[in-house]
Protein backbone atom coordinates (compact mmCIF):
# COMPACT_ATOMS: atom_id res chain seq x y z
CA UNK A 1 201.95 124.00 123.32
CA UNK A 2 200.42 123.06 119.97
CA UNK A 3 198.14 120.55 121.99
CA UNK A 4 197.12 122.77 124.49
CA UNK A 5 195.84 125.38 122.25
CA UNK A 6 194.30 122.66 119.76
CA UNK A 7 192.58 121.02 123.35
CA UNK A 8 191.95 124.45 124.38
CA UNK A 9 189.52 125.37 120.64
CA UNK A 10 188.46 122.20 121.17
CA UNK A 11 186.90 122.62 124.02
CA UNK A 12 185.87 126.51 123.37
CA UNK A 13 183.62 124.97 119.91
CA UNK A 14 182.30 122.06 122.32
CA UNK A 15 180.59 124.68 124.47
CA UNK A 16 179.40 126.66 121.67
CA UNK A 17 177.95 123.85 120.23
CA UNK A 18 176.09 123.00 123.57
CA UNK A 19 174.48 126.65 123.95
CA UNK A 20 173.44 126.64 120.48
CA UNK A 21 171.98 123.23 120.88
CA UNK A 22 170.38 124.46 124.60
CA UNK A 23 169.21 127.72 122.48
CA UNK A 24 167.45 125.85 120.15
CA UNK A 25 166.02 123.16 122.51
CA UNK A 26 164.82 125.97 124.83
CA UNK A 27 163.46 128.31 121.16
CA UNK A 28 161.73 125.13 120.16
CA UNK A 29 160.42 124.50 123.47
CA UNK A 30 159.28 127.79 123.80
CA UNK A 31 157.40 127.34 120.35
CA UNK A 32 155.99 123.99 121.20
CA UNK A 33 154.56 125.64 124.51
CA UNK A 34 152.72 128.49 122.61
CA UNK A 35 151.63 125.90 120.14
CA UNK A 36 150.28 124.03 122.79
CA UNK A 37 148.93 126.66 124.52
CA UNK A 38 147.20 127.67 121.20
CA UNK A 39 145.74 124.54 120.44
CA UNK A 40 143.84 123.83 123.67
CA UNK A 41 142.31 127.81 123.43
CA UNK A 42 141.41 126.72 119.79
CA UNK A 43 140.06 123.92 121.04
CA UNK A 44 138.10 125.22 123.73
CA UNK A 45 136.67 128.04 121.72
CA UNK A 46 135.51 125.74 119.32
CA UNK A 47 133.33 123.42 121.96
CA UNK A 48 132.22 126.16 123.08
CA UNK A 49 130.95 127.33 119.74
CA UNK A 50 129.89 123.98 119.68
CA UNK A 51 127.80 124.46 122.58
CA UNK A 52 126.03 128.16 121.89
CA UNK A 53 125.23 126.69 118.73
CA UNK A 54 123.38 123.74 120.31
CA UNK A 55 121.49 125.63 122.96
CA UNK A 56 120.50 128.29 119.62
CA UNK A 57 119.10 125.06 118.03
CA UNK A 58 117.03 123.92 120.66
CA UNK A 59 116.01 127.45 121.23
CA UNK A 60 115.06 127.75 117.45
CA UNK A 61 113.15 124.31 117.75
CA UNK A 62 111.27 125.36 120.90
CA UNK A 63 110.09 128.40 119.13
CA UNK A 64 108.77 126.48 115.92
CA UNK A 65 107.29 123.88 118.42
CA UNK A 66 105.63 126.96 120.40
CA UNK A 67 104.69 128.73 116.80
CA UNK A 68 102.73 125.16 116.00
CA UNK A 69 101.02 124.92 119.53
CA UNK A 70 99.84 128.52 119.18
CA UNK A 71 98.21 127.58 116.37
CA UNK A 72 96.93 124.79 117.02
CA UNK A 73 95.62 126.29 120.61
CA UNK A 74 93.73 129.52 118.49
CA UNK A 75 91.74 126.94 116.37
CA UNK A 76 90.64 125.03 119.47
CA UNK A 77 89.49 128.38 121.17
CA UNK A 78 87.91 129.59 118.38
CA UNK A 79 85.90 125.64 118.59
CA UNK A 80 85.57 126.88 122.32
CA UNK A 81 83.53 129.54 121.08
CA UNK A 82 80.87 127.83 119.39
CA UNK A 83 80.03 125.84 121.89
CA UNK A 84 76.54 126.77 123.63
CA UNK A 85 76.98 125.30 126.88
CA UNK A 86 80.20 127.77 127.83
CA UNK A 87 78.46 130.36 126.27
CA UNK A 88 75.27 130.10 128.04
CA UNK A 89 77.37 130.68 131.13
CA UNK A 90 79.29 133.92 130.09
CA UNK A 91 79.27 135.91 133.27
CA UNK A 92 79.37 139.02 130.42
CA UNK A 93 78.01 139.14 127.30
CA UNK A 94 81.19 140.66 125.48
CA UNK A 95 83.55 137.51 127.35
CA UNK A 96 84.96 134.62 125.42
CA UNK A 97 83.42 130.81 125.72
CA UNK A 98 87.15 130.37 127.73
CA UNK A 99 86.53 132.90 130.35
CA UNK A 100 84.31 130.84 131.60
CA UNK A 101 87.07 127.92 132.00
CA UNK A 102 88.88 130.23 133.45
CA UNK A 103 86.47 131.29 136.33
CA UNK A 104 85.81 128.09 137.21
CA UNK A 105 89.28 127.55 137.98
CA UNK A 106 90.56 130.30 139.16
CA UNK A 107 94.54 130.70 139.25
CA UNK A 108 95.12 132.36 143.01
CA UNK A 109 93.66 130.76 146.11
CA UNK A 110 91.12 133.37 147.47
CA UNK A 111 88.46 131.81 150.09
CA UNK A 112 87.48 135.42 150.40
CA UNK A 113 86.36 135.16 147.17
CA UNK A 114 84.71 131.77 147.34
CA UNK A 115 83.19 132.83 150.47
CA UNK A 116 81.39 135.70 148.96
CA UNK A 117 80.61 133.52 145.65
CA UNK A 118 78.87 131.16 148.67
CA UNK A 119 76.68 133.83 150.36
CA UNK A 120 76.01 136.37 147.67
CA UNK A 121 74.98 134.06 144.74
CA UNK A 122 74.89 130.34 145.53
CA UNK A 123 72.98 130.19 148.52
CA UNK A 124 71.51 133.80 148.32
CA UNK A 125 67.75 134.39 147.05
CA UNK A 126 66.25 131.15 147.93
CA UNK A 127 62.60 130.82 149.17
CA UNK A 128 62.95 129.57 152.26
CA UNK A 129 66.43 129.46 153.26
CA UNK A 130 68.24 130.76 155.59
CA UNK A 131 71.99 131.06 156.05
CA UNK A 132 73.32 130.22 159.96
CA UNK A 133 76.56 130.35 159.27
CA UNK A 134 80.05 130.20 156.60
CA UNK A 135 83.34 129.33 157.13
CA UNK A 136 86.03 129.05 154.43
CA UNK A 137 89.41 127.99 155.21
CA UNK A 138 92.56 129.88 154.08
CA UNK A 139 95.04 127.81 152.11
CA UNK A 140 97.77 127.35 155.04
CA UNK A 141 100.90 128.85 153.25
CA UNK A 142 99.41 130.67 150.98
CA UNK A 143 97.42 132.85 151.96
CA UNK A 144 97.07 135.06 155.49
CA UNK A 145 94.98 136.19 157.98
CA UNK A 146 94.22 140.04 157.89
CA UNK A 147 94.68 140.19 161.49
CA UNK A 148 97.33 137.94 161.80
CA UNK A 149 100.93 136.94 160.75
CA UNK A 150 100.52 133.14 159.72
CA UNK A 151 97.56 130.60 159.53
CA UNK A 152 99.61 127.90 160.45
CA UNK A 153 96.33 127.45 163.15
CA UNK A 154 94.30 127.09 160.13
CA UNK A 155 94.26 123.16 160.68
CA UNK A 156 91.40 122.19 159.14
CA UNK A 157 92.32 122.89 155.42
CA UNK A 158 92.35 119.60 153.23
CA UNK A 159 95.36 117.56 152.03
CA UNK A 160 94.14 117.67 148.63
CA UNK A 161 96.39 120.21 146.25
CA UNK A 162 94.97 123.44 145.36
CA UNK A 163 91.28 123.14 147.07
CA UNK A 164 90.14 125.43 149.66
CA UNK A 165 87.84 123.56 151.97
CA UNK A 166 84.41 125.34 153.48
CA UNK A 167 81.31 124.62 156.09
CA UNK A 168 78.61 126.11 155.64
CA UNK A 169 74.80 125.49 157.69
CA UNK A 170 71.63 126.55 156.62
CA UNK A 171 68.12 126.36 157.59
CA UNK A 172 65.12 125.95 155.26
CA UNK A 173 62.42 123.49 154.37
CA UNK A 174 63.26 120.42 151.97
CA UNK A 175 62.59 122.02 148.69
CA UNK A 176 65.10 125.12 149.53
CA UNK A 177 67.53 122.57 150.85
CA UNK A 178 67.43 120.95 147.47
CA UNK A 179 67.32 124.24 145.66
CA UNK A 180 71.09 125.27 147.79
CA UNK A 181 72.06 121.48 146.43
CA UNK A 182 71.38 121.86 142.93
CA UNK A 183 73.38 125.58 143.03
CA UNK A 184 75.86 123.73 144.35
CA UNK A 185 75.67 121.21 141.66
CA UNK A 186 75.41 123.50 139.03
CA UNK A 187 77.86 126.18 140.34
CA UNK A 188 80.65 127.21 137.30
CA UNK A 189 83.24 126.35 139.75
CA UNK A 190 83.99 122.90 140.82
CA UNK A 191 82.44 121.85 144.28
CA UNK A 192 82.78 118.55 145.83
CA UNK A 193 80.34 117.92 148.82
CA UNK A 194 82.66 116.16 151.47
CA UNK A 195 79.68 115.41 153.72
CA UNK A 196 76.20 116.50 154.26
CA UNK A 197 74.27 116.49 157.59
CA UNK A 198 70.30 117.10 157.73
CA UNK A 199 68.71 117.60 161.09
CA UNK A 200 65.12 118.42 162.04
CA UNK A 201 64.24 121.13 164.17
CA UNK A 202 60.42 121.48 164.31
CA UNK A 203 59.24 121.85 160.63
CA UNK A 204 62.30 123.03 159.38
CA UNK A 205 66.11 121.03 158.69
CA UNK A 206 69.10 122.17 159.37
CA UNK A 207 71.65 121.18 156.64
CA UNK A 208 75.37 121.58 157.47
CA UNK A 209 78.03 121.13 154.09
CA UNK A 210 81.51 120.48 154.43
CA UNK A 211 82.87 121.11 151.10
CA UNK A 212 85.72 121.63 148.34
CA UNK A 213 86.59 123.97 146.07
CA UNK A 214 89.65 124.01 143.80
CA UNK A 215 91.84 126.66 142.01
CA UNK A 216 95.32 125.73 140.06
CA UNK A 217 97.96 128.56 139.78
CA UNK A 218 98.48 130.15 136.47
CA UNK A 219 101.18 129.51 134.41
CA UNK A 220 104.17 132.07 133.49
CA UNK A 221 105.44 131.66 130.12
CA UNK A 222 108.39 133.77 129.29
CA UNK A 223 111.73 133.77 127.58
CA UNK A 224 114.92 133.68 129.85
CA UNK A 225 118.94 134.31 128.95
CA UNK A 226 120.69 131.65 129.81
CA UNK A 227 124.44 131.51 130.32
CA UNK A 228 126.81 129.15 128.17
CA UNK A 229 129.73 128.29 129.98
């Protein structure tokens, strides 16, 4: 009987010694888990710390890079300024030397614009000369037709990046064919002749221009948010 009851607390201390052993495996586990689980958040928290401070630096680099530029751009428009040959060709007298960079590069595509630039100054006023005819070609995908959804039938427009192409024929005598040439030539806005055709009729010529003019889109400078992730 003695045995019995000695096997018996025997085995009674053997199982409380196994769920205080599984309690404290499973309370250590349990502590290693949120340890864990606390180390990879720390962790992740700090690269990405790591990261918003990186992006801040470039950010603070680009704007000390920008502040240098700036400066460095004022000086060379103030230079701009001075200069007589920009100046002589102010379209107002109040406009900066650069406004005349500006206009002869104009940042949208309008052929309406060159068009009228064409027949109201260019080849306008010239002893002599008459205009037959002008043509300027809309920028296919970029600009439209008033009377119509797409120029995608606008085939002739040139390959060539940002130019507008244009044909124009006029009539005159030699010296007012020269005269249209050297507006041309000396137009603020830069004109390539493609090709030039001179025929006679009578005691007059006929001179038909293909030509090109160019234009580069403007440039948006801003300051964006951007997402860290």
């Amino acid at each position: 009987m003695q045995q019995k009851n000695a096997a018996f607390r025997k085995r009674n201390q053997i199982m409380k010694a196994n769920r205080t052993m599984f309690l404290w495996v499973a309370g250590v586990s349990v502590i290693f888990g949120v340890a864990l689980v606390g180390i990879i958040f720390l962790t992740q928290m700090l690269m990405f710390n790591e990261r918003v401070l990186e992006e801040k630096n470039r950010t603070i680099a680009t704007l000390k890079s920008n502040n240098i530029n700036i400066k460095e751009l004022e000086s060379q428009i103030r230079v701009l300024d001075t200069n007589q040959s920009l100046v002589s060709l102010k379209a107002k007298s109040d406009d900066q030397a650069i406004q005349v960079i500006l206009d002869a590069l104009p940042s949208e595509a309008n052929s309406s614009a060159l068009g009228s630039s064409l027949q109201d100054r260019l080849l306008a006023n010239i002893p002599g000369l008459t205009l037959n005819s002008i043509k300027v070609d809309p920028v296919v995908g970029v600009e439209y037709l008033k009377d119509t959804d797409s120029i995608i039938n606008a085939g002739t427009t040139s390959n060539i990046k940002n130019s507008i192409t244009f044909k124009v024929s006029v009539t005159g005598d030699e010296t007012a064919l020269k005269t249209a040439l050297q507006n041309l030539e000396n137009s603020i806005r830069t004109i390539d002749v493609v090709s030039l055709r001179i025929e006679s009729q009578g005691n007059s010529r006929v001179m038909t221009i293909d030509g090109q003019a160019y234009y580069e889109p403007e440039r948006v400078v801003e300051l964006v948010d951007k997402v860290v992730k």
